[in-house]
Protein backbone atom coordinates (compact mmCIF):
# COMPACT_ATOMS: atom_id res chain seq x y z
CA UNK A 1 45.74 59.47 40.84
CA UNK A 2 46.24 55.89 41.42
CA UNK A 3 42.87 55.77 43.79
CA UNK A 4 41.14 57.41 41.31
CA UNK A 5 42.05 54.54 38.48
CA UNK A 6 41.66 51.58 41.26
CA UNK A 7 37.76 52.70 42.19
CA UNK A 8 36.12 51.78 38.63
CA UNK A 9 38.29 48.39 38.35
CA UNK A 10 37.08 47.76 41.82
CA UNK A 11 33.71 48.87 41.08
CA UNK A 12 33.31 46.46 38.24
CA UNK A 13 35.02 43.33 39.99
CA UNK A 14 32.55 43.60 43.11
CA UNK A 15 29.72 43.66 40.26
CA UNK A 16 31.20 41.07 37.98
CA UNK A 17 31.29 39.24 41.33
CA UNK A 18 27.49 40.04 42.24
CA UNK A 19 26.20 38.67 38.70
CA UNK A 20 28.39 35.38 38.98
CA UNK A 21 27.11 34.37 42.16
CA UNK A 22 23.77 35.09 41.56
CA UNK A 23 23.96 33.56 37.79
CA UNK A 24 25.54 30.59 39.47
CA UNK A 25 22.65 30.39 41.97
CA UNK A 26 20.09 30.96 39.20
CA UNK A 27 21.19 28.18 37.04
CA UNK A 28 21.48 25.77 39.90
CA UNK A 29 18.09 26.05 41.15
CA UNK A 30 16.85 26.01 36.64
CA UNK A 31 18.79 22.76 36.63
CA UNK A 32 17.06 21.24 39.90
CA UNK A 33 14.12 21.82 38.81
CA UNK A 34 14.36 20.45 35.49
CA UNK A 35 15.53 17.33 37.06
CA UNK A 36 12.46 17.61 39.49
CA UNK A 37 9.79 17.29 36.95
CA UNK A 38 11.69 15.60 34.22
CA UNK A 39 10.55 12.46 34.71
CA UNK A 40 7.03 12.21 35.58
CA UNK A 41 5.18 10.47 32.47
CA UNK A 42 4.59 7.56 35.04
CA UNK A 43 2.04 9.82 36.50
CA UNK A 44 0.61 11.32 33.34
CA UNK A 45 0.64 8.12 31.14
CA UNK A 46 -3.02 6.60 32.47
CA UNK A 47 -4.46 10.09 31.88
CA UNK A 48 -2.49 10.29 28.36
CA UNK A 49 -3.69 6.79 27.49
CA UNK A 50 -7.64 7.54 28.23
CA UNK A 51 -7.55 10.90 26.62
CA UNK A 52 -5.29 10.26 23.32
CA UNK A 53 -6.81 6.86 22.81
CA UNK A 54 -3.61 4.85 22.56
CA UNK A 55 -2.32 1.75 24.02
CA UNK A 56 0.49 1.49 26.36
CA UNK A 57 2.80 -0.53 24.21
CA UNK A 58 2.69 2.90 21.50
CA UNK A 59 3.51 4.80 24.52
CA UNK A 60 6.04 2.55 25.38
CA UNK A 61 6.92 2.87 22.15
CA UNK A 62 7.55 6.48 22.02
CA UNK A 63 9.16 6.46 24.72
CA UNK A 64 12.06 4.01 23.95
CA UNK A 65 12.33 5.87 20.39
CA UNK A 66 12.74 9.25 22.11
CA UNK A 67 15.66 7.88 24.45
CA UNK A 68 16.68 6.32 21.51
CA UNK A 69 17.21 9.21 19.12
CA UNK A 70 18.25 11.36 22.19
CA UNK A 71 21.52 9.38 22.65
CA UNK A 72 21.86 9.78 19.00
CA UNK A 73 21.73 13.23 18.68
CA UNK A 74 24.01 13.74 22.02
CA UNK A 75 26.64 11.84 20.63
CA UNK A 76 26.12 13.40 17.27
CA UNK A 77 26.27 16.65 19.15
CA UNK A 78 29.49 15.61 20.78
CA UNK A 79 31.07 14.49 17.37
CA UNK A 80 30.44 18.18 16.07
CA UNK A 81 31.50 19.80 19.14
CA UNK A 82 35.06 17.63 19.10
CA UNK A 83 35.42 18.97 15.42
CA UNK A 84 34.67 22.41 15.41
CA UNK A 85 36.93 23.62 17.96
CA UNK A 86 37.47 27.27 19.28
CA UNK A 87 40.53 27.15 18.09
């Protein structure tokens, strides 16, 4: 009787184990490639410039105001998280 309870526990921890790994893999490769092509405006910005008609000191601009209010909002973020806990 004990074999018979063992197989499904066993069953489910060799597929829990199958879906971690390949979750694990999954979001490692998502997260390299974010960081791949995260940071090529240097590329796009003389094709950006011609085609949207502004200057490189308003995409400088934008640029420095996105960073800007991204640090804001992560440590706003962070603030939040601290104060709702899970507990």
């Amino acid at each position: 009787m004990s074999a018979t309870t063992t197989e499904p526990a066993a069953g489910a921890a060799r597929t829990h184990r199958y879906w971690e790994n390949r979750i694990l893999v999954s979001t490692i490769i998502g997260y390299a490639l974010f960081y791949f092509v995260r940071k090529n405006l240097s590329v796009a910005m003389p094709a950006m410039e011609h085609d949207l008609g502004i200057s490189k000191s308003q995409l400088g601009l934008f640029l420095t105001m996105h960073g800007v209010l991204y640090g804001v909002s992560r440590f706003a973020n962070g603030f939040l998280a601290d104060r709702v806990s899970a507990r």
